[in-house]
C-alpha atoms as a PDB file:
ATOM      1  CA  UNK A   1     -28.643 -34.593  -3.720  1.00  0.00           C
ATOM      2  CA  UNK A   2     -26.127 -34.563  -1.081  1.00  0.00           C
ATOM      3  CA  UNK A   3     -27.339 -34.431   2.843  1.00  0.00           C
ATOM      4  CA  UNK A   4     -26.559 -30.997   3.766  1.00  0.00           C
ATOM      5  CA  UNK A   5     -28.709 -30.206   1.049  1.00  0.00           C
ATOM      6  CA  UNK A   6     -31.857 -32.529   2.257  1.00  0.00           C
ATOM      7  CA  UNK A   7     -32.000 -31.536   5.780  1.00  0.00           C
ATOM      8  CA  UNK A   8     -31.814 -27.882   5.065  1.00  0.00           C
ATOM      9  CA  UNK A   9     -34.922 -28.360   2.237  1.00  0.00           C
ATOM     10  CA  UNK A  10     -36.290 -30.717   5.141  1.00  0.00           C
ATOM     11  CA  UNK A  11     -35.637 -28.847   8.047  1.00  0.00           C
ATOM     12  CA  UNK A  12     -37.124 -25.760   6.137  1.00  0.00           C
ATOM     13  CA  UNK A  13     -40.543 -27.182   5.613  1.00  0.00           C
ATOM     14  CA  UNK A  14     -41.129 -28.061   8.987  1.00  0.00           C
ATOM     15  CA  UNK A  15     -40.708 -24.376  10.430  1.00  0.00           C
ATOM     16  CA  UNK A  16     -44.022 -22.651  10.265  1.00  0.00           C
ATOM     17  CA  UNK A  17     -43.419 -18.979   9.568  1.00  0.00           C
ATOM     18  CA  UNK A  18     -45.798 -18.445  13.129  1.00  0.00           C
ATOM     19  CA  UNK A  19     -42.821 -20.038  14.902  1.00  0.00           C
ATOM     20  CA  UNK A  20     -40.279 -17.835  13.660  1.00  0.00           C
ATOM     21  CA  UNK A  21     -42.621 -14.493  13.955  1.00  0.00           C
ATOM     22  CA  UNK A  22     -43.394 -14.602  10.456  1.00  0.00           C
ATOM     23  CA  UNK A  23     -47.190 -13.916   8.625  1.00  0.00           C
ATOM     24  CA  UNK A  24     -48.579 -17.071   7.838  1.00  0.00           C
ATOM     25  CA  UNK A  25     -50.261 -15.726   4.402  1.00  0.00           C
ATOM     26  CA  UNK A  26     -52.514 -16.645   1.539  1.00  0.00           C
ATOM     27  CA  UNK A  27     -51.421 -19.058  -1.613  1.00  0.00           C
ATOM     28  CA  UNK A  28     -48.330 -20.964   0.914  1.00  0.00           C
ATOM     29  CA  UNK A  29     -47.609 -24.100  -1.433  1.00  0.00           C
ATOM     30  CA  UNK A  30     -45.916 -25.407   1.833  1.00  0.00           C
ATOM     31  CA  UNK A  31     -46.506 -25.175   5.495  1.00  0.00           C
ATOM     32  CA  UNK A  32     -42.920 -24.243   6.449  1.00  0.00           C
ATOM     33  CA  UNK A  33     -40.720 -21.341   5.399  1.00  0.00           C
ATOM     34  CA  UNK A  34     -40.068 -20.273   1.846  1.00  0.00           C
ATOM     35  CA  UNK A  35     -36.530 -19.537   0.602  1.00  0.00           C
ATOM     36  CA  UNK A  36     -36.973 -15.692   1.008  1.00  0.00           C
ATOM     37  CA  UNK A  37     -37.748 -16.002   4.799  1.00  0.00           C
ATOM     38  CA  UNK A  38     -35.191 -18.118   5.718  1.00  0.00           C
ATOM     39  CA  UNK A  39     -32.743 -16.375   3.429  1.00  0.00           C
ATOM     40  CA  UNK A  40     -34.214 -13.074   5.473  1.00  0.00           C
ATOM     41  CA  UNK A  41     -34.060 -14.996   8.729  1.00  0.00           C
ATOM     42  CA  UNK A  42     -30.581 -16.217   8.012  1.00  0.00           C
ATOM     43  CA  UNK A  43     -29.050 -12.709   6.884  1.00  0.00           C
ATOM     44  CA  UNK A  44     -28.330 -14.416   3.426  1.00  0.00           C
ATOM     45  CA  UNK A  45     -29.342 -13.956  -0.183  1.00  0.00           C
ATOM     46  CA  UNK A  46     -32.304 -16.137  -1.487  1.00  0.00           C
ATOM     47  CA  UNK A  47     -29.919 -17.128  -4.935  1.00  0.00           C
ATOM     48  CA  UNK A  48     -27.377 -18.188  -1.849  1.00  0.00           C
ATOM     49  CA  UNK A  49     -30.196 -20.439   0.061  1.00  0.00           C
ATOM     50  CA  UNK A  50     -31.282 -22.056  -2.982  1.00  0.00           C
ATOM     51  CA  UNK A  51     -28.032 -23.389  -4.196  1.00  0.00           C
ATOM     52  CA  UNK A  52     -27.254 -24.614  -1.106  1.00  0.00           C
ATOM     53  CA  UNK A  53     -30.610 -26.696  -1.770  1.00  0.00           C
ATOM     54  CA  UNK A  54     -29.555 -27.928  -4.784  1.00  0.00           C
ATOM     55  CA  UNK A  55     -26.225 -28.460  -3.786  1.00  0.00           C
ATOM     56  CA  UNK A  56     -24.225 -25.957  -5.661  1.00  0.00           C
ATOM     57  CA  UNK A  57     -22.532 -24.385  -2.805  1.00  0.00           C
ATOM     58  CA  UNK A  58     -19.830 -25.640  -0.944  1.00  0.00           C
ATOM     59  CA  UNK A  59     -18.044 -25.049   2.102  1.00  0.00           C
ATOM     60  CA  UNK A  60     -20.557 -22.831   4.044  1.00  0.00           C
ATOM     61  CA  UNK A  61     -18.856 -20.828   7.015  1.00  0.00           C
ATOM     62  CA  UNK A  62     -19.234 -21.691  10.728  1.00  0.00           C
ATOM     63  CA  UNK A  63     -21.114 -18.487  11.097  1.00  0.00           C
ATOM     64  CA  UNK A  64     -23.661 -19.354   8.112  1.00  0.00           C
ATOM     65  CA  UNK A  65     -23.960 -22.187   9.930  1.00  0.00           C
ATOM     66  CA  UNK A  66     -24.809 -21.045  13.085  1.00  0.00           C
ATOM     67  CA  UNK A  67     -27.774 -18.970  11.580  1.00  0.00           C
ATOM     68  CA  UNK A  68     -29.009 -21.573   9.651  1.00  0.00           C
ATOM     69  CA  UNK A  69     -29.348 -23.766  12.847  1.00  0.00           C
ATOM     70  CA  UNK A  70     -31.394 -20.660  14.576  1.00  0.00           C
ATOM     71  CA  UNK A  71     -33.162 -19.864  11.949  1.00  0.00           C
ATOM     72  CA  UNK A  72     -34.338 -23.204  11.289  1.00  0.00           C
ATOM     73  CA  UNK A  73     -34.807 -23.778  15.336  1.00  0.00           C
ATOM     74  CA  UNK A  74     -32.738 -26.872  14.936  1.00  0.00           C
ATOM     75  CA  UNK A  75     -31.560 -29.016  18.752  1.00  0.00           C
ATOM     76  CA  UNK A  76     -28.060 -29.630  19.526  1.00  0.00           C
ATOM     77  CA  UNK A  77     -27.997 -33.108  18.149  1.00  0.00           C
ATOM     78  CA  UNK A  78     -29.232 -31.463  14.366  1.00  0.00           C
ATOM     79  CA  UNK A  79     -27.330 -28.401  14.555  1.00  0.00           C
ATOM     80  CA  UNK A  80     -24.075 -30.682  15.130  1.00  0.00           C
ATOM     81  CA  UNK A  81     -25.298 -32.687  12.066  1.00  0.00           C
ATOM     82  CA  UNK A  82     -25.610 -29.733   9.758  1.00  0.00           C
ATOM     83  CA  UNK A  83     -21.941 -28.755  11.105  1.00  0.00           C
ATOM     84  CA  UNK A  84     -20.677 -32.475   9.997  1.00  0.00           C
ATOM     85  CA  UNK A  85     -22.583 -32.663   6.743  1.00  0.00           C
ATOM     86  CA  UNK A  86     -21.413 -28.870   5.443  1.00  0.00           C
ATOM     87  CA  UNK A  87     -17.870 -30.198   5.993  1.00  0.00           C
ATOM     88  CA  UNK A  88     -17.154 -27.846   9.556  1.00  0.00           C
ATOM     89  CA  UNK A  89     -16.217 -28.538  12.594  1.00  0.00           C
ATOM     90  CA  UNK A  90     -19.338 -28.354  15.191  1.00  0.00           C
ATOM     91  CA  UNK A  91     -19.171 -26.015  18.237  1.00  0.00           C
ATOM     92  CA  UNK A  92     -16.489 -27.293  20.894  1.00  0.00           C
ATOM     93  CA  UNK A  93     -17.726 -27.365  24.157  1.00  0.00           C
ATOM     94  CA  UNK A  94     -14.696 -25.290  24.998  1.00  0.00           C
ATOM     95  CA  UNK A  95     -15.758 -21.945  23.437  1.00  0.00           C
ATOM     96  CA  UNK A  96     -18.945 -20.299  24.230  1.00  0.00           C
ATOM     97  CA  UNK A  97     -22.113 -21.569  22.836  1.00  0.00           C
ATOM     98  CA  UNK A  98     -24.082 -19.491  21.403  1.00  0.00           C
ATOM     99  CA  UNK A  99     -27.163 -21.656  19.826  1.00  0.00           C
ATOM    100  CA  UNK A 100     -30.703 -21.073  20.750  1.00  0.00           C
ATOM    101  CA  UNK A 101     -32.554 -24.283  21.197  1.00  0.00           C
ATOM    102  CA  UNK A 102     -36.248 -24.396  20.346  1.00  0.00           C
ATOM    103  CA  UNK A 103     -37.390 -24.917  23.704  1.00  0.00           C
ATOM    104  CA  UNK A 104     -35.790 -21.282  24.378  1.00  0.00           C
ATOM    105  CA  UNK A 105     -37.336 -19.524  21.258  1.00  0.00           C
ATOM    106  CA  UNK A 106     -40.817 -20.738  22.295  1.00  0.00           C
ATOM    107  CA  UNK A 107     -40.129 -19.441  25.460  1.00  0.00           C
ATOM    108  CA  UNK A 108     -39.612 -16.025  24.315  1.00  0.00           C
ATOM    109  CA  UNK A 109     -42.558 -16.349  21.782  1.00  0.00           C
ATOM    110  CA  UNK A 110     -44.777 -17.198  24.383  1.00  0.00           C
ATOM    111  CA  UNK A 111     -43.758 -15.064  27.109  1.00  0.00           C
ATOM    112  CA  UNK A 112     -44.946 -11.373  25.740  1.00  0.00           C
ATOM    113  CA  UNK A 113     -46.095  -9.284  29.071  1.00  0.00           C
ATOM    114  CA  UNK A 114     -42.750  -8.808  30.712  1.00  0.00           C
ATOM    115  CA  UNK A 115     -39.212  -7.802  29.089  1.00  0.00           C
ATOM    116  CA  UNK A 116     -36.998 -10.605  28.306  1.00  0.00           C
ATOM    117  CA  UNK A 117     -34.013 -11.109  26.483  1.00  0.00           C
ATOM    118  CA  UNK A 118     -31.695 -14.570  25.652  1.00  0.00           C
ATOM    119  CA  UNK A 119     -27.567 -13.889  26.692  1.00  0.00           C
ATOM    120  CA  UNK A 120     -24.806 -15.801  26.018  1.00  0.00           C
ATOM    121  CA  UNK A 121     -22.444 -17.087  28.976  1.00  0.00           C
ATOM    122  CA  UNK A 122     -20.265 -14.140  28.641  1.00  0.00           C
ATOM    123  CA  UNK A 123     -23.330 -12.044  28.441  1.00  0.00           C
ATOM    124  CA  UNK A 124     -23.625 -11.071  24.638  1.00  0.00           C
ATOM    125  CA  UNK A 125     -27.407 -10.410  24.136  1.00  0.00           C
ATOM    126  CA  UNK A 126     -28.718 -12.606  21.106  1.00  0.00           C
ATOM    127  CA  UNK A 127     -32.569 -12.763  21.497  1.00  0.00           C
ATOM    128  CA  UNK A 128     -34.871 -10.383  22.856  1.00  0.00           C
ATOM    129  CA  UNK A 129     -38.492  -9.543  22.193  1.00  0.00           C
ATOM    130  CA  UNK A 130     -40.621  -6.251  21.461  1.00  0.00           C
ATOM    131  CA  UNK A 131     -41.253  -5.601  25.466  1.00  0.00           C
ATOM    132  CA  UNK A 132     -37.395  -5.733  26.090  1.00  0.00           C
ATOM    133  CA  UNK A 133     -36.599  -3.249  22.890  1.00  0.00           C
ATOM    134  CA  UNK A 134     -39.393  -0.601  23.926  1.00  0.00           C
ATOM    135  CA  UNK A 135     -37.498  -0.563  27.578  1.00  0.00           C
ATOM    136  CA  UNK A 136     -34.632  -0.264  27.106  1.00  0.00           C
ATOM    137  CA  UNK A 137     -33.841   0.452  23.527  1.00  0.00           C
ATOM    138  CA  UNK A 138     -33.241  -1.723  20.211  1.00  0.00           C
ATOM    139  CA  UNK A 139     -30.229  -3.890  20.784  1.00  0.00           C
ATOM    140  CA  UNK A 140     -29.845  -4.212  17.220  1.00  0.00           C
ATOM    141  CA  UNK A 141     -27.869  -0.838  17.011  1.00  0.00           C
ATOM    142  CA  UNK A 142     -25.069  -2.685  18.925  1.00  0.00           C
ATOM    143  CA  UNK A 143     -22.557  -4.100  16.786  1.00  0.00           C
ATOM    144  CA  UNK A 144     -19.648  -6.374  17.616  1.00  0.00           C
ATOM    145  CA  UNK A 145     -17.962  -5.835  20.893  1.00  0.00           C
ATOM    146  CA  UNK A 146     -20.929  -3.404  22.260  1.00  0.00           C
ATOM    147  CA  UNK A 147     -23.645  -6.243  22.092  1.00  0.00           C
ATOM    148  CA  UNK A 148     -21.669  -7.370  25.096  1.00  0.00           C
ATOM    149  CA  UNK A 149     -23.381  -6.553  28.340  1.00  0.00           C
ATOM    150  CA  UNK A 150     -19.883  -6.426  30.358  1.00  0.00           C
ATOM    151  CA  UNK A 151     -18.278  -4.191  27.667  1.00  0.00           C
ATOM    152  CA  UNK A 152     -21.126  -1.866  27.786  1.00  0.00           C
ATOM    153  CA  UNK A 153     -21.190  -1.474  31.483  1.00  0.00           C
ATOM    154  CA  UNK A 154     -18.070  -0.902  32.170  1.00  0.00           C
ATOM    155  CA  UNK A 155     -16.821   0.881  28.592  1.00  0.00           C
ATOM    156  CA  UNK A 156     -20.292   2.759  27.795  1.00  0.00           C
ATOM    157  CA  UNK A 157     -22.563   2.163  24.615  1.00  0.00           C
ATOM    158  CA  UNK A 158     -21.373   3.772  21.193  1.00  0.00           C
ATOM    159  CA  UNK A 159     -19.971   7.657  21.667  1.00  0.00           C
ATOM    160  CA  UNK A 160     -22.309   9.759  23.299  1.00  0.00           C
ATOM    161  CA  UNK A 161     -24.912   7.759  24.288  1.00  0.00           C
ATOM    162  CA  UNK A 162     -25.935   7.382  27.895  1.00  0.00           C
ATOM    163  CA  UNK A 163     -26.726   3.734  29.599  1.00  0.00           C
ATOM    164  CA  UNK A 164     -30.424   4.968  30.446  1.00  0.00           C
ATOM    165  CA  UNK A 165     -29.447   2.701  33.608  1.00  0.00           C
ATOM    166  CA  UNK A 166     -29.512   3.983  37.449  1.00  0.00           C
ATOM    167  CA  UNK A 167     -28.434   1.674  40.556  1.00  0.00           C
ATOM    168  CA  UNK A 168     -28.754   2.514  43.948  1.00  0.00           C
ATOM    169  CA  UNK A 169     -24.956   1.943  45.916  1.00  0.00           C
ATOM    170  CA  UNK A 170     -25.987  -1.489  46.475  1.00  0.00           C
ATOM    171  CA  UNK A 171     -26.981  -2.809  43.432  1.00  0.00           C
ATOM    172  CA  UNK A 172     -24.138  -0.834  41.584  1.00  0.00           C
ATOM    173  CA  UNK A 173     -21.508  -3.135  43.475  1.00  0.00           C
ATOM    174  CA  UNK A 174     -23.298  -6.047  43.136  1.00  0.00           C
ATOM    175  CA  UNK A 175     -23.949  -5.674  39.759  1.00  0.00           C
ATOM    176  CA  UNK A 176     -20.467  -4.854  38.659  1.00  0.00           C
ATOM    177  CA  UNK A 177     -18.482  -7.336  40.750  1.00  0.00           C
ATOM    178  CA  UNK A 178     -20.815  -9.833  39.865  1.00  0.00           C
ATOM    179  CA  UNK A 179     -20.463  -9.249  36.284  1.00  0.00           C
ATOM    180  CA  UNK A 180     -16.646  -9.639  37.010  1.00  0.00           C
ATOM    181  CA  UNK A 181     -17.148 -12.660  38.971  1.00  0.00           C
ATOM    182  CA  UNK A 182     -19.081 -14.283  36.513  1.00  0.00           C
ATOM    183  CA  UNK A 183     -16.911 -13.332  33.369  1.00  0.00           C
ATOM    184  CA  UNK A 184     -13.987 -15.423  34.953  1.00  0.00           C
ATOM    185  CA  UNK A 185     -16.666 -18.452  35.782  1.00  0.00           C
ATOM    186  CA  UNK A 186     -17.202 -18.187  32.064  1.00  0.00           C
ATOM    187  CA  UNK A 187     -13.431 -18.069  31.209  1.00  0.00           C
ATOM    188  CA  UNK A 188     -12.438 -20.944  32.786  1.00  0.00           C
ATOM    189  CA  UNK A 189     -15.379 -22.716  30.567  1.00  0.00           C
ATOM    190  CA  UNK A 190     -13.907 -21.941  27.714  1.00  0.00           C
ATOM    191  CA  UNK A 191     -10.293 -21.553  27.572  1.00  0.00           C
ATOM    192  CA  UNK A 192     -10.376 -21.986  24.228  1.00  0.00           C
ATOM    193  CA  UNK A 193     -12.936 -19.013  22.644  1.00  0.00           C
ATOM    194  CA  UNK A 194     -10.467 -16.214  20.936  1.00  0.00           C
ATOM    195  CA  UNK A 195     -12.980 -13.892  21.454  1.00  0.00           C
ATOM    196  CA  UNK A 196     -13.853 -14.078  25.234  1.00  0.00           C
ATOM    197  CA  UNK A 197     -10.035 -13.533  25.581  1.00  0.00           C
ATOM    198  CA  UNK A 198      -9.795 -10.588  23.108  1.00  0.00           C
ATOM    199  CA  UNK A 199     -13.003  -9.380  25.624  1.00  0.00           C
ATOM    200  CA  UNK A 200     -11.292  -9.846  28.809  1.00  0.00           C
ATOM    201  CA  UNK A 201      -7.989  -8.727  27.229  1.00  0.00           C
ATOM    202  CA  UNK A 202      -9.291  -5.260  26.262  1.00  0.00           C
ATOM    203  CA  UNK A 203     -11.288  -4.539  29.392  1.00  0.00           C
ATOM    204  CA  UNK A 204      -8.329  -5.196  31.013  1.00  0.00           C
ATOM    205  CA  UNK A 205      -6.293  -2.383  29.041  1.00  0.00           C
ATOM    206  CA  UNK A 206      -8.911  -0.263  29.269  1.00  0.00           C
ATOM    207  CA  UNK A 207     -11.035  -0.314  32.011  1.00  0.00           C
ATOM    208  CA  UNK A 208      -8.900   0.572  35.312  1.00  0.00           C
ATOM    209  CA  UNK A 209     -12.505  -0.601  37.291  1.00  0.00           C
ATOM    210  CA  UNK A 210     -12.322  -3.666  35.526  1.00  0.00           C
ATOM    211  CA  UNK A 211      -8.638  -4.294  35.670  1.00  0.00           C
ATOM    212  CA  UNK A 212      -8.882  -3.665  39.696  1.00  0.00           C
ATOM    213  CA  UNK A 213     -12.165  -5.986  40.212  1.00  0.00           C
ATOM    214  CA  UNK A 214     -10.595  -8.793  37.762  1.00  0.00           C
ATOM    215  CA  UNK A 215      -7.370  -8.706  40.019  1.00  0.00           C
ATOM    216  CA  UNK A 216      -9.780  -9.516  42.993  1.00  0.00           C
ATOM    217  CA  UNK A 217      -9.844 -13.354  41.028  1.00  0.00           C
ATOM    218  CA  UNK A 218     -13.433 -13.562  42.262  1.00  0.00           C
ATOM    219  CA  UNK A 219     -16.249 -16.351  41.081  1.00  0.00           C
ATOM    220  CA  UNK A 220     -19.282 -16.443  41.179  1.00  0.00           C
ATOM    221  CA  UNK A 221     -22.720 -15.825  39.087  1.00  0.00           C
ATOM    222  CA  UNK A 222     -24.823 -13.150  38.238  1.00  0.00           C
ATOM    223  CA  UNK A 223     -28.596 -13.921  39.571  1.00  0.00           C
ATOM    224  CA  UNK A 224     -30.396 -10.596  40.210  1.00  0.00           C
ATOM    225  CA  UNK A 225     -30.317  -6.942  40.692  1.00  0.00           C
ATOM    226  CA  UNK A 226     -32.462  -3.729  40.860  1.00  0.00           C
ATOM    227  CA  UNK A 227     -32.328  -0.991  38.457  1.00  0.00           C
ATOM    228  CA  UNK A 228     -33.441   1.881  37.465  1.00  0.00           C
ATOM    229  CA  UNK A 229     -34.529   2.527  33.458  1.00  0.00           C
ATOM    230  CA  UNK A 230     -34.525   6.044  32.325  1.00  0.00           C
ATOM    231  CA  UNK A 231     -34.905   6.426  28.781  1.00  0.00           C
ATOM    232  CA  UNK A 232     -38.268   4.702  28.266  1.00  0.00           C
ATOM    233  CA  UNK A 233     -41.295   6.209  26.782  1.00  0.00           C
ATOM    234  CA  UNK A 234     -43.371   6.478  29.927  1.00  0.00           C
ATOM    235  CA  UNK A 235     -40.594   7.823  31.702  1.00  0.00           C
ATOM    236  CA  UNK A 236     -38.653   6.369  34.739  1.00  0.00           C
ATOM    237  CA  UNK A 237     -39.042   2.578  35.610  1.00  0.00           C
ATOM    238  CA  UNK A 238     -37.463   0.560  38.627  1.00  0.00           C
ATOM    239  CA  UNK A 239     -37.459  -3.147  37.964  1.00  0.00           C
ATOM    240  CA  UNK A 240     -35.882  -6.425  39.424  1.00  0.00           C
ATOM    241  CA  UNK A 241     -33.775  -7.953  37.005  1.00  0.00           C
ATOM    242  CA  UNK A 242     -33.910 -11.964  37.114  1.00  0.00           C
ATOM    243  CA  UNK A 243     -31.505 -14.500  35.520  1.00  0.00           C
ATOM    244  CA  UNK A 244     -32.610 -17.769  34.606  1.00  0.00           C
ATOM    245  CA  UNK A 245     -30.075 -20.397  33.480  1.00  0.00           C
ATOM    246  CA  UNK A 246     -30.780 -22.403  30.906  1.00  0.00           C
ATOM    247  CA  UNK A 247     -29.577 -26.545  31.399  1.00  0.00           C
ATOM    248  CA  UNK A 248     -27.240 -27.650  28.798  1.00  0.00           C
ATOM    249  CA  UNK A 249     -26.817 -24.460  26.793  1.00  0.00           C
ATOM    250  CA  UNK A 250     -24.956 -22.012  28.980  1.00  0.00           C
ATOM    251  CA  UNK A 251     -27.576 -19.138  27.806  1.00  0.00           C
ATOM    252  CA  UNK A 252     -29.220 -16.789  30.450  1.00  0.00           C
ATOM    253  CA  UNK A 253     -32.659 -15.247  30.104  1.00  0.00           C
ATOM    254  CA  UNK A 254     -33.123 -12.326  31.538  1.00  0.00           C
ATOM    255  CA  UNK A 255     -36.816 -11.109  32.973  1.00  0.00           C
ATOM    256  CA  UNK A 256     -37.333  -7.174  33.947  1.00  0.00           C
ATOM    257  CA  UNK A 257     -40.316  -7.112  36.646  1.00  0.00           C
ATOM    258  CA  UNK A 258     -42.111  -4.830  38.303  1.00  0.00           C
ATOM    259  CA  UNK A 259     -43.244  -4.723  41.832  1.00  0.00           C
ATOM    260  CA  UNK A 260     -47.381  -5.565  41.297  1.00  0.00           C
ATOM    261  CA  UNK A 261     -49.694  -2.602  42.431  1.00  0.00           C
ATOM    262  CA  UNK A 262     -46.517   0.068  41.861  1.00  0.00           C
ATOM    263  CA  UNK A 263     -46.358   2.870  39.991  1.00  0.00           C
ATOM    264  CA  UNK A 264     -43.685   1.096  38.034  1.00  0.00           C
ATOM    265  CA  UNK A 265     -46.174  -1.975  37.219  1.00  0.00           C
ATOM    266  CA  UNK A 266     -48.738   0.486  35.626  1.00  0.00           C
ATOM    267  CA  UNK A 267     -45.835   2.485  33.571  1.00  0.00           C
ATOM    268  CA  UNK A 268     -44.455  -1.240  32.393  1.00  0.00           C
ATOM    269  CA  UNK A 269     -48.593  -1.612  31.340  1.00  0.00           C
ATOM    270  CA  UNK A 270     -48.696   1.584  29.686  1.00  0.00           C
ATOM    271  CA  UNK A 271     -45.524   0.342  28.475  1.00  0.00           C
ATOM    272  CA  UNK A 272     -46.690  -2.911  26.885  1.00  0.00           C
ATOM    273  CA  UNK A 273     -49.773  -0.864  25.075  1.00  0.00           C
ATOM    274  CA  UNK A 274     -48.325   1.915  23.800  1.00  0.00           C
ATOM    275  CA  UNK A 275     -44.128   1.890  23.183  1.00  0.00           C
ATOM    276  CA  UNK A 276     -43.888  -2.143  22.279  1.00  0.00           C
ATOM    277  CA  UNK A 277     -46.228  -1.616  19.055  1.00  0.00           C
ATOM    278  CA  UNK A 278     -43.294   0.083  17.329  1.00  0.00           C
ATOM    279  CA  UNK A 279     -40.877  -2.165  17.791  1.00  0.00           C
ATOM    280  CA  UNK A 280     -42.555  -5.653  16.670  1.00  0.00           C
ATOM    281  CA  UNK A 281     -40.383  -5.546  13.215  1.00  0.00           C
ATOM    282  CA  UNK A 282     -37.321  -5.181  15.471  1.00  0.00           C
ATOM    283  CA  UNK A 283     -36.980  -8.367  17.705  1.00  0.00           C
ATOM    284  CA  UNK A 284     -35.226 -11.793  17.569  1.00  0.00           C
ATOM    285  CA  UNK A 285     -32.505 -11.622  15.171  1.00  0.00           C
ATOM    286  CA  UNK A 286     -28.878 -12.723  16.068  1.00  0.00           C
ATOM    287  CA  UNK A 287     -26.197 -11.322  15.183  1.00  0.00           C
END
């Protein structure tokens, strides 16, 4: 059997279904993930995962790849090795990474009282848990350009549907000239990334806000803001929106708080009782 085929079969036993939000069950004949779940996990079929076990398939694409490697929680170092042994090209450091290490996942496992979500360096969400979908809505309905948080912002979500998002004058300039600001940091990172130019290219067309902040040639970072969330189920909530960078990986998590003793904090309680219970099946998968 050839090696791509025994460090998938490998890498798949040691994954306990816990870690990737999956029921443990009755009757497991292993302790990691069966075929199904990480064909589920993976967005594959299960015929698919198991001849790539056995070594009947051939040539799996970069994308494949890439949710094989976090589905199967794999580091940098293994991820690069399942690029090498399928026959690809790794990631180059010169287009926008967009692996979650497992340090990150357990991080978001762990961390279930507040809203959080995982973006990339050009801010395309591609983690998030149940707290973060009750606020502010199931990211999974994005599709390809609109799971961008910059194209969102500054285009507006799919026809007809409102942000849900409220800044006071402040925040609103911060928050969109840092965005700018922080798009060209992430440009000159990675010249190379076709679609972080086809981003930038069609903002530029069609947003004349974006056009006239881009033409400022501003740098810098987005860190925090304050904002106000209007389309939750408890109604109105003001939060402070922290970014936390993550070493080596380029990825930003993103924490929603609540001033302690506020009206807010109880709502975001309420919140976490009541309107995350709904979403639990709808958390945590890339696109």
């Amino acid at each position: 059997m050839d090696e791509f085929a025994v460090a998938l079969r490998a890498w798949r036993d040691r994954v306990r279904p816990a870690e990737a939000g999956l029921p443990e069950g009755a009757g497991r004949r292993t302790p990691g993930l069966r075929r199904e779940e990480l064909a589920a996990l993976a967005g594959v079929s299960v015929d698919y995962i198991v001849r790539l076990e056995q070594g009947r398939a051939t040539n799996p694409s970069p994308q494949l790849l890439g949710a094989l490697a976090r589905a199967l929680r794999l580091t940098d170092e293994e991820r690069d090795h399942l690029y090498r042994v399928a026959g690809a090209m790794p990631p180059s450091a010169r287009v926008v990474p967009r692996h979650i290490t497992p340090g990150v996942q357990r991080l978001l496992d762990r961390i279930g009282d507040v809203p959080l979500a995982v973006f990339t360096g050009v801010w395309d969400i591609v983690l998030w848990n149940p707290l973060w979908t009750a606020l502010t809505g199931d990211p999974a309905r994005y599709t390809g350009i609109e799971r961008n948080l910059v194209w969102r912002h500054f285009m507006g979500g799919p026809a007809g549907e409102s942000s849900g998002v409220l800044f006071d004058a402040v925040h609103a300039e911060e928050f969109s000239s840092d965005l700018v600001a922080d798009l060209r940091a992430a440009y000159g990172r990675y010249p190379d990334d076709p679609s972080l130019a086809h981003l930038i290219g069609r903002l530029r067309a069609e947003s004349p806000e974006f056009a006239e902040r881009w033409a400022v040639a501003r740098v810098a970072e987005h860190r925090a803001s304050r904002k106000t969330l209007t389309g939750t189920p408890v109604g109105e909530i003001t939060v402070d929106c922290d970014v936390l960078s993550v070493p080596g990986g380029d990825l930003r998590i993103v924490v929603y708080t609540a001033v302690p003793g506020s009206v807010d904090d109880e709502k975001l309680d309420l919140l976490r009782v009541t309107g995350s219970r709904q979403f639990e099946a709808s958390v945590r998968r890339p696109s």
